[in-house]
Protein backbone atom coordinates (compact mmCIF):
# COMPACT_ATOMS: atom_id res chain seq x y z
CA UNK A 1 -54.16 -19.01 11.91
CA UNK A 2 -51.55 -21.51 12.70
CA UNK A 3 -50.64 -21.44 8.61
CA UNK A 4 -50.12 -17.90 9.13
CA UNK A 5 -47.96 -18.00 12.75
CA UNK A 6 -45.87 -21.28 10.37
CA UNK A 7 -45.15 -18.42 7.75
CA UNK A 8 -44.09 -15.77 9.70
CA UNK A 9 -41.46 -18.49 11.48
CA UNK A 10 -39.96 -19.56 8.67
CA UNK A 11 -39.42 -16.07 7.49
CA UNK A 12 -37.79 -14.80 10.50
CA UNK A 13 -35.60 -17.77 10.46
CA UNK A 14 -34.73 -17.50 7.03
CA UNK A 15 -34.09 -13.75 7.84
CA UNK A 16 -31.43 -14.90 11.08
CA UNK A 17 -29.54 -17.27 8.32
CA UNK A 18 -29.27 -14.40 5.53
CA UNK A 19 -27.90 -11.80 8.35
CA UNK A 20 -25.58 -14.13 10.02
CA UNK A 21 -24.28 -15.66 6.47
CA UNK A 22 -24.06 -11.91 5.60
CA UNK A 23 -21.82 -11.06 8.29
CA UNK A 24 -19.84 -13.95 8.34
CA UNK A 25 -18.65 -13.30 4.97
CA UNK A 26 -17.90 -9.43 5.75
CA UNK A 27 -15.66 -10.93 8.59
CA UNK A 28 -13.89 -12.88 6.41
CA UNK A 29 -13.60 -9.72 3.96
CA UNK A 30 -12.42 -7.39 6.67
CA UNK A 31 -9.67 -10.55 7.51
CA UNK A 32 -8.11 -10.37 4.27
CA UNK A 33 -8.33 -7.06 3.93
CA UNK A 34 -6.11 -6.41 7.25
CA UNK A 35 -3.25 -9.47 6.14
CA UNK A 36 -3.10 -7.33 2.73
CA UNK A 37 -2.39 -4.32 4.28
CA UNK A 38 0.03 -5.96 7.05
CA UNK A 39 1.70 -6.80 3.90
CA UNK A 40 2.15 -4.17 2.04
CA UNK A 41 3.20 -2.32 5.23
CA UNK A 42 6.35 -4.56 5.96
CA UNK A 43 7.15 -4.07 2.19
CA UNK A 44 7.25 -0.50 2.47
CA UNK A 45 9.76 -0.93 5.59
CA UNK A 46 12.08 -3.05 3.36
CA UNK A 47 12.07 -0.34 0.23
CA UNK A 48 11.93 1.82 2.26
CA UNK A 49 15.21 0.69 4.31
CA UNK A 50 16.63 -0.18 1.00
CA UNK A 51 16.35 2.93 -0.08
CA UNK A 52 18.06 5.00 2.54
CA UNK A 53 21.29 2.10 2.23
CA UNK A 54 21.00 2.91 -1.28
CA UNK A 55 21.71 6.56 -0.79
CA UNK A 56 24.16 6.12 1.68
CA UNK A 57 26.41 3.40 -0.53
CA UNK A 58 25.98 6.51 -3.24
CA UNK A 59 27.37 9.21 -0.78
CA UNK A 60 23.98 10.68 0.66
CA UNK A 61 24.19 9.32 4.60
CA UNK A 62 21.61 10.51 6.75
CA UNK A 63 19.12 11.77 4.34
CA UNK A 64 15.98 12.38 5.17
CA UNK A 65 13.33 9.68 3.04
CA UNK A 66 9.20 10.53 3.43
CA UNK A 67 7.25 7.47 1.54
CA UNK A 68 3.53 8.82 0.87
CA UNK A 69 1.25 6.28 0.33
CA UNK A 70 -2.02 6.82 -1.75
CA UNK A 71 -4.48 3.87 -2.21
CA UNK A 72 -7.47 3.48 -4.43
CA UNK A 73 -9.98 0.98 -4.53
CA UNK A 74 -7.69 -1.53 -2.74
CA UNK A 75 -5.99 -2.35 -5.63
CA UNK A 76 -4.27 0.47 -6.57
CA UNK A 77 -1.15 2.08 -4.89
CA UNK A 78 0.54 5.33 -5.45
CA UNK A 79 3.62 5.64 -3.67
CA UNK A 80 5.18 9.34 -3.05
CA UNK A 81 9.33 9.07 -1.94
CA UNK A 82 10.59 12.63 -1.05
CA UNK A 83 13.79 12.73 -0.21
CA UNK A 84 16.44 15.69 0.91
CA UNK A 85 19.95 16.08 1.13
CA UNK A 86 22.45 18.63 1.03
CA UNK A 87 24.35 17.08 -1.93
CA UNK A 88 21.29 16.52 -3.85
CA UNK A 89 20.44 20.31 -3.63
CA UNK A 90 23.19 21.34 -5.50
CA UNK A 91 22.92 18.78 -8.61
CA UNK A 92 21.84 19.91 -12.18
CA UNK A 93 18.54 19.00 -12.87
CA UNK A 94 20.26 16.05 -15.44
CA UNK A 95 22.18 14.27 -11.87
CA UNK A 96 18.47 14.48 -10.16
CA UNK A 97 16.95 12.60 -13.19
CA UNK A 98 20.10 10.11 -13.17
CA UNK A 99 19.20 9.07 -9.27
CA UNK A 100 15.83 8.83 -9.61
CA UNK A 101 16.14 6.26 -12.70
CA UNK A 102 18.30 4.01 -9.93
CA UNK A 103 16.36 4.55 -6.99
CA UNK A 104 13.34 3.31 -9.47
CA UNK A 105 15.28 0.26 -10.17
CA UNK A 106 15.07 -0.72 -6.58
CA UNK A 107 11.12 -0.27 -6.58
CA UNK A 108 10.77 -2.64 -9.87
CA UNK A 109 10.95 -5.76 -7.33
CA UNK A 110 8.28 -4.49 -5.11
CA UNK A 111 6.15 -7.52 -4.60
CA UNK A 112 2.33 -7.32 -5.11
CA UNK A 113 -0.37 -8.54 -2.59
CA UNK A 114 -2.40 -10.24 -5.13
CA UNK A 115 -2.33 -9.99 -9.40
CA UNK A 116 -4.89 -7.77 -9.36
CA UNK A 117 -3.19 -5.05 -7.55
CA UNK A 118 -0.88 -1.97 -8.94
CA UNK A 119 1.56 -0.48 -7.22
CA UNK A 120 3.32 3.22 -8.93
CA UNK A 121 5.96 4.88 -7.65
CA UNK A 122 7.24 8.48 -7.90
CA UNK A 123 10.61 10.04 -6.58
CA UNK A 124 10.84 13.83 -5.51
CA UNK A 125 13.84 15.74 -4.40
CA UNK A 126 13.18 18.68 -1.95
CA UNK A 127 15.38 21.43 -2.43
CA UNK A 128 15.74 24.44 -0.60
């Protein structure tokens, strides 16, 4: 009997370390998971800001930028800029294509998180 109260012990112990090993590495998970995405967040600010001065050195002040942000699996990241502007409305289709090649130049340094990660970014104009 005592055998049998000895077994049932250890396995409930052995149960308390699995759980709270378990959950301490979830924590830990959950950690880096929130300093990647405080990351990427203050990178979006800064293309995002860089951006808009972009447009405004090239003659489009006070446009109005949306960046759409589409993540997979935590590694990948699609990034959606739509941006409007009076001036940008009445360009041939040839002028759109011409500013979206340079605003894609500023993306090209957007820093990754970690190696492992992709980020992809797409430029739309609205037009009315």
């Amino acid at each position: 009997m005592k055998n049998y109260l000895y077994g049932i012990a250890v396995l409930v112990l052995v149960g308390m370390i699995g759980f709270c090993v378990k959950e301490t590495v979830r924590g830990q998970e959950q950690l880096e998971l929130a300093e990647k995405e405080q990351f990427y967040r203050e990178q979006e600010k800064v293309l995002l800001k860089e951006t808009e001065e972009q447009l405004t050195q090239m003659g489009y002040a006070h446009c109005g930028i949306t960046l759409n942000r589409v993540v997979e699996k935590n590694t990948e990241r699609m990034y959606t800029f739509t941006i409007h502007h009076r001036k940008i409305d009445r360009m041939d289709p040839a002028e759109r294509e011409a500013l979206m090649q340079e605003l894609k130049a500023l993306a090209e340094n957007f820093p990754c998180a970690s190696p492992e990660d992709s980020c992809k970014f797409e430029y739309q104009f609205f037009t009315l």
